[in-house]
N, C-alpha and C. Protein backbone atom coordinates (compact mmCIF):
# COMPACT_ATOMS: atom_id res chain seq x y z
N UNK A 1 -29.27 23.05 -17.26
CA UNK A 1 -28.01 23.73 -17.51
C UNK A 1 -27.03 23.50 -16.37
N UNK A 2 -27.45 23.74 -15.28
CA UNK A 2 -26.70 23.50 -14.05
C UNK A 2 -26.19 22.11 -13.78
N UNK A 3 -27.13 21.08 -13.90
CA UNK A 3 -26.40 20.01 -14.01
C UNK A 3 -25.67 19.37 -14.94
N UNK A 4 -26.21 19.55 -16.30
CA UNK A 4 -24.84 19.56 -17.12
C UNK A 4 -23.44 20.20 -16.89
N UNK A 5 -23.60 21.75 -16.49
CA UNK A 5 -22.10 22.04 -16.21
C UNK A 5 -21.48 21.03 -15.15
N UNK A 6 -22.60 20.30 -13.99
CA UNK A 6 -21.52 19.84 -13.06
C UNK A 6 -21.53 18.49 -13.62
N UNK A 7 -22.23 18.07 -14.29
CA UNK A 7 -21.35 16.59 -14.69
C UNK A 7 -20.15 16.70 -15.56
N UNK A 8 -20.12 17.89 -16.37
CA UNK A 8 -19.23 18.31 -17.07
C UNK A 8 -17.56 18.45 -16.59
N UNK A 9 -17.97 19.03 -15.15
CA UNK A 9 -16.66 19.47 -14.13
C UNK A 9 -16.21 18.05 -13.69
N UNK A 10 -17.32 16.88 -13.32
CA UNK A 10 -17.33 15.87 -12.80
C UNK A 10 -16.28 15.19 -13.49
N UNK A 11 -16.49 14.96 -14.90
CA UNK A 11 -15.79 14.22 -15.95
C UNK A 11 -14.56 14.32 -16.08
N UNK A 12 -14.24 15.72 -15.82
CA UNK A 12 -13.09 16.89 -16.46
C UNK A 12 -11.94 16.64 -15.30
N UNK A 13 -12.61 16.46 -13.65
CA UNK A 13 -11.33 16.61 -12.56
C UNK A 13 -11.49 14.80 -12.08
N UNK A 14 -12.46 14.30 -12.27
CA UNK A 14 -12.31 12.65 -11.86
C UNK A 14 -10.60 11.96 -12.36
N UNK A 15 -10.50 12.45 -13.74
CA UNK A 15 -9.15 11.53 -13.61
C UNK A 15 -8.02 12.24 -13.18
N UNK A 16 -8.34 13.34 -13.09
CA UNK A 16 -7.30 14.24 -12.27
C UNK A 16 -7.31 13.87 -10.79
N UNK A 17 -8.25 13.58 -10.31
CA UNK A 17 -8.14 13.14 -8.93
C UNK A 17 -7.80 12.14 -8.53
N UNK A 18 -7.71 10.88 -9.81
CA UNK A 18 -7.14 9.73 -9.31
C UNK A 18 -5.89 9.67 -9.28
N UNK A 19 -5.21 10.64 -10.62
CA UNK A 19 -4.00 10.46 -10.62
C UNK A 19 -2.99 11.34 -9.66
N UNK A 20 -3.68 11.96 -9.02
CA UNK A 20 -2.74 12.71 -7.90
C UNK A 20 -3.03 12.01 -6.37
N UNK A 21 -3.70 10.91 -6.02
CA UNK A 21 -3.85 10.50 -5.25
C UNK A 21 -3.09 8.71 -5.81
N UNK A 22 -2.85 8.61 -6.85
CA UNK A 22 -1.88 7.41 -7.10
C UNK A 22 -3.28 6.36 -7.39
N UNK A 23 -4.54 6.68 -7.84
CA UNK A 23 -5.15 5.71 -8.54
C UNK A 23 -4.98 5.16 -10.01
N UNK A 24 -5.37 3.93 -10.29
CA UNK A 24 -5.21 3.74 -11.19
C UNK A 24 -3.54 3.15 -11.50
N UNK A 25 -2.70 3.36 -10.34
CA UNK A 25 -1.56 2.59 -11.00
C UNK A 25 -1.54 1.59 -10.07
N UNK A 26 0.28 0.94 -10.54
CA UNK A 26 0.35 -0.01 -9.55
C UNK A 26 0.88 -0.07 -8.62
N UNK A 27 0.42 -0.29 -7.40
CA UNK A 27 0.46 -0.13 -6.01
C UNK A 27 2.26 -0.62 -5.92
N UNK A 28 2.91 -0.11 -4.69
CA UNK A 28 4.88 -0.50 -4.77
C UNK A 28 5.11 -1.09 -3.87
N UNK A 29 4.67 -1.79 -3.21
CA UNK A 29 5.17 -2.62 -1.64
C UNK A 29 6.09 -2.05 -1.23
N UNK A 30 7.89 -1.48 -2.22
CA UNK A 30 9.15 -1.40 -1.30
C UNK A 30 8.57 0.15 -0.87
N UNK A 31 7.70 0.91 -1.95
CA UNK A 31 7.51 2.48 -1.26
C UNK A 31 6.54 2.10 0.20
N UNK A 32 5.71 0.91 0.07
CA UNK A 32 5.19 0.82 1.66
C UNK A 32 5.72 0.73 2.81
N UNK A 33 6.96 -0.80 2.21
CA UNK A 33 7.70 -0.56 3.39
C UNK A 33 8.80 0.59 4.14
N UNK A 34 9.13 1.23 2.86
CA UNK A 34 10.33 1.93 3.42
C UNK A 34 9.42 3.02 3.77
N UNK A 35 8.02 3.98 3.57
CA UNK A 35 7.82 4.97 4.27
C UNK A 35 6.80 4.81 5.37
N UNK A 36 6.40 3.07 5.31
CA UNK A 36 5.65 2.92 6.62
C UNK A 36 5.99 2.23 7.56
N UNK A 37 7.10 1.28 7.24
CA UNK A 37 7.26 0.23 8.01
C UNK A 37 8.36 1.04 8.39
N UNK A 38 9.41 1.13 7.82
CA UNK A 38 10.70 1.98 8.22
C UNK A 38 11.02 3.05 9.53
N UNK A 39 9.46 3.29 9.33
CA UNK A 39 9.49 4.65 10.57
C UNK A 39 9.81 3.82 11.72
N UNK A 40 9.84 2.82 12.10
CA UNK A 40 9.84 1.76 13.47
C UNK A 40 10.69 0.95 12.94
N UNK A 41 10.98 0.16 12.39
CA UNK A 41 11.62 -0.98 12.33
C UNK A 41 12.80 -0.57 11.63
N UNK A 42 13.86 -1.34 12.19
CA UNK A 42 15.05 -1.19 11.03
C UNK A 42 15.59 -2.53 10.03
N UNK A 43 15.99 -2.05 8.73
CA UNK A 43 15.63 -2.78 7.05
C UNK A 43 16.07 -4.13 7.20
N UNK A 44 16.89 -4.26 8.73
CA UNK A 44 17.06 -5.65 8.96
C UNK A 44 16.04 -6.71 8.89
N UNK A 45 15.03 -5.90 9.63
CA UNK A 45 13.62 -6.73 10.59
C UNK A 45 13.39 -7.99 8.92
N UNK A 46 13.50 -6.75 8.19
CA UNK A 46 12.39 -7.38 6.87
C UNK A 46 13.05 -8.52 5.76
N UNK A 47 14.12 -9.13 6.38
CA UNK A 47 15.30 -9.99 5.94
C UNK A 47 15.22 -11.54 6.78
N UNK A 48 14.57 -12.30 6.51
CA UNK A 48 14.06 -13.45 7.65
C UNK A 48 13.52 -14.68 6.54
N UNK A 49 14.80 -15.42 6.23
CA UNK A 49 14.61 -16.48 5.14
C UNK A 49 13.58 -17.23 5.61
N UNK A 50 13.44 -17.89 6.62
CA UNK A 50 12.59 -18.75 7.51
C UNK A 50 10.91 -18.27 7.41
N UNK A 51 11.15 -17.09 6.98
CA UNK A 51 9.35 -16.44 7.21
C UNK A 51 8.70 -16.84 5.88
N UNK A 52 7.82 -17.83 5.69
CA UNK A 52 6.58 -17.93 4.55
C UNK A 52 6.04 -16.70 4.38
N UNK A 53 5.20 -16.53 3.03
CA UNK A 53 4.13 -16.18 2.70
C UNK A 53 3.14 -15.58 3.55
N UNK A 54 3.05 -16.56 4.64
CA UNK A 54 1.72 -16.72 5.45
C UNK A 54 1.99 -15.92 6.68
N UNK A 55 3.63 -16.08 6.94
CA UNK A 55 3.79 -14.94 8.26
C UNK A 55 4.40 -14.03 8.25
N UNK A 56 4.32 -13.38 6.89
CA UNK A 56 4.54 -12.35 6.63
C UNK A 56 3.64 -11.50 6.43
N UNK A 57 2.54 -12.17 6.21
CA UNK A 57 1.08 -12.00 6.13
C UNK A 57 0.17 -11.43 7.37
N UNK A 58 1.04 -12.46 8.27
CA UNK A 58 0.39 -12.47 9.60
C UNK A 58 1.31 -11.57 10.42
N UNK A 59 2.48 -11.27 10.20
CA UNK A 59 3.38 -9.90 10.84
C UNK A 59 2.26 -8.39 10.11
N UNK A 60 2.34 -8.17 9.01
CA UNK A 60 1.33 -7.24 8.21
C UNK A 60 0.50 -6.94 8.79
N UNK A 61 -0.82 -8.05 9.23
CA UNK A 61 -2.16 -7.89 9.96
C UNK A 61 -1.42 -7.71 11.38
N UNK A 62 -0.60 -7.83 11.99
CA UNK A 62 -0.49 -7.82 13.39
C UNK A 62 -0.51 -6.08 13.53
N UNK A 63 0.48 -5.42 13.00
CA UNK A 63 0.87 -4.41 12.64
C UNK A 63 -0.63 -3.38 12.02
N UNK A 64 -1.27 -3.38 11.86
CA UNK A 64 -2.48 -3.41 11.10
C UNK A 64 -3.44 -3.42 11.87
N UNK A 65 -3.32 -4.18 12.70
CA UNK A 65 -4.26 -4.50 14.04
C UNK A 65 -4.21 -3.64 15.52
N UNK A 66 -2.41 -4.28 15.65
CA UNK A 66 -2.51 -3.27 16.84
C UNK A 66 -1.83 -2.14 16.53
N UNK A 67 -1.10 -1.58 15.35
CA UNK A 67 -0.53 -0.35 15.83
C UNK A 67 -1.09 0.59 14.91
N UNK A 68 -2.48 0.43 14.06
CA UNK A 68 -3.33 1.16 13.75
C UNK A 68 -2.95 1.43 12.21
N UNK A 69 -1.73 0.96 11.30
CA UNK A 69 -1.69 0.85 10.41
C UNK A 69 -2.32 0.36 9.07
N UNK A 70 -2.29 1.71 8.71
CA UNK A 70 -3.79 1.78 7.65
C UNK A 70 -2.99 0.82 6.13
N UNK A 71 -3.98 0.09 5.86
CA UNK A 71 -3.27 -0.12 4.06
C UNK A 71 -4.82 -0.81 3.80
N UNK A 72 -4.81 -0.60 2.49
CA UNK A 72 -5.75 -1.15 1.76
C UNK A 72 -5.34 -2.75 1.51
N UNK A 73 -6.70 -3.82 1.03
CA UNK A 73 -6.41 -5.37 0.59
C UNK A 73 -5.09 -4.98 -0.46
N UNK A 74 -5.34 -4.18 -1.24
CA UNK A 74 -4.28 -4.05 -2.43
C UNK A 74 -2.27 -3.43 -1.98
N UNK A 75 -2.91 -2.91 -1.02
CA UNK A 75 -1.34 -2.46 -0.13
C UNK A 75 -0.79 -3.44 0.29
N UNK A 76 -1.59 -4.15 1.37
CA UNK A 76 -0.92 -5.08 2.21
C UNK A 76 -0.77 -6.61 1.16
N UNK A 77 -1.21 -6.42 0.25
CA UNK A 77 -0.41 -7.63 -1.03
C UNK A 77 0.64 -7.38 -1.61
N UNK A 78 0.54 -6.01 -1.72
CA UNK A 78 2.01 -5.28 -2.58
C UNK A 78 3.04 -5.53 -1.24
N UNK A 79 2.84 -5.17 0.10
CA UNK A 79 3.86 -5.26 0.90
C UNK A 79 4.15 -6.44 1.43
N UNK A 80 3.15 -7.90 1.66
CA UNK A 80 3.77 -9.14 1.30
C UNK A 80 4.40 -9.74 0.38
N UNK A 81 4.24 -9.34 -0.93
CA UNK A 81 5.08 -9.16 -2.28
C UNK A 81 6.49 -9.23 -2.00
N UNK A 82 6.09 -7.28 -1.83
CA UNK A 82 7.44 -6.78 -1.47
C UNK A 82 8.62 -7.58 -0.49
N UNK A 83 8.29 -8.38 0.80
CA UNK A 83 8.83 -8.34 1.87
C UNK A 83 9.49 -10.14 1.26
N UNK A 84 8.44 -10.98 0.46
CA UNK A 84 8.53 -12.11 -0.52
C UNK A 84 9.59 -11.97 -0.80
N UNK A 85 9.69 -11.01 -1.55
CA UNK A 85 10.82 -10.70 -2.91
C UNK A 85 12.41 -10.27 -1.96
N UNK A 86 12.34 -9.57 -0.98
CA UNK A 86 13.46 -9.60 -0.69
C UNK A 86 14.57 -10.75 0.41
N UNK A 87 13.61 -11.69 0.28
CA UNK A 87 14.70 -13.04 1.03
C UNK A 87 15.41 -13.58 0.10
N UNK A 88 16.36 -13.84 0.47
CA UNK A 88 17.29 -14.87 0.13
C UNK A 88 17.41 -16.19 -0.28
């Protein structure tokens, strides 16, 4: 009985918990950059026709590395995306 009720509860708040923690959708690069990157840098930084794919990639991991900035594989694609999409 007892463990039925808790797989029961299990079932009942699992997708409730994903969806208030933003699982299950799709990840926003510009909400990464503007509430993580933004805190330090200004919207200029992220405007650099000259920057590939690859070092934008490699600005991301630097950032990531040394200044302790957390993102998941799936973040830091959305925010190379993101940073992609806005050159010129």
């Amino acid at each position: 009985m007892k463990t039925s009720l808790l797989i029961r509860f299990i079932v009942l708040l699992l997708p409730l918990s994903f969806a208030a923690c933003g699982g299950g959708g799709e990840i926003d690069g510009r909400e990464i950059v503007e509430t993580r990157c933004m805190r330090c840098h200004n919207p200029a930084r992220f405007i650099d026709p000259d920057k590939s794919r690859q070092d934008w990639a490699a600005s991301v991991d630097r950032m990531v590395n040394s200044r302790r900035l957390q993102l998941t594989r799936a973040e830091r694609r959305a925010t190379v995306d993101h940073l992609m999409e806005r050159q010129p």
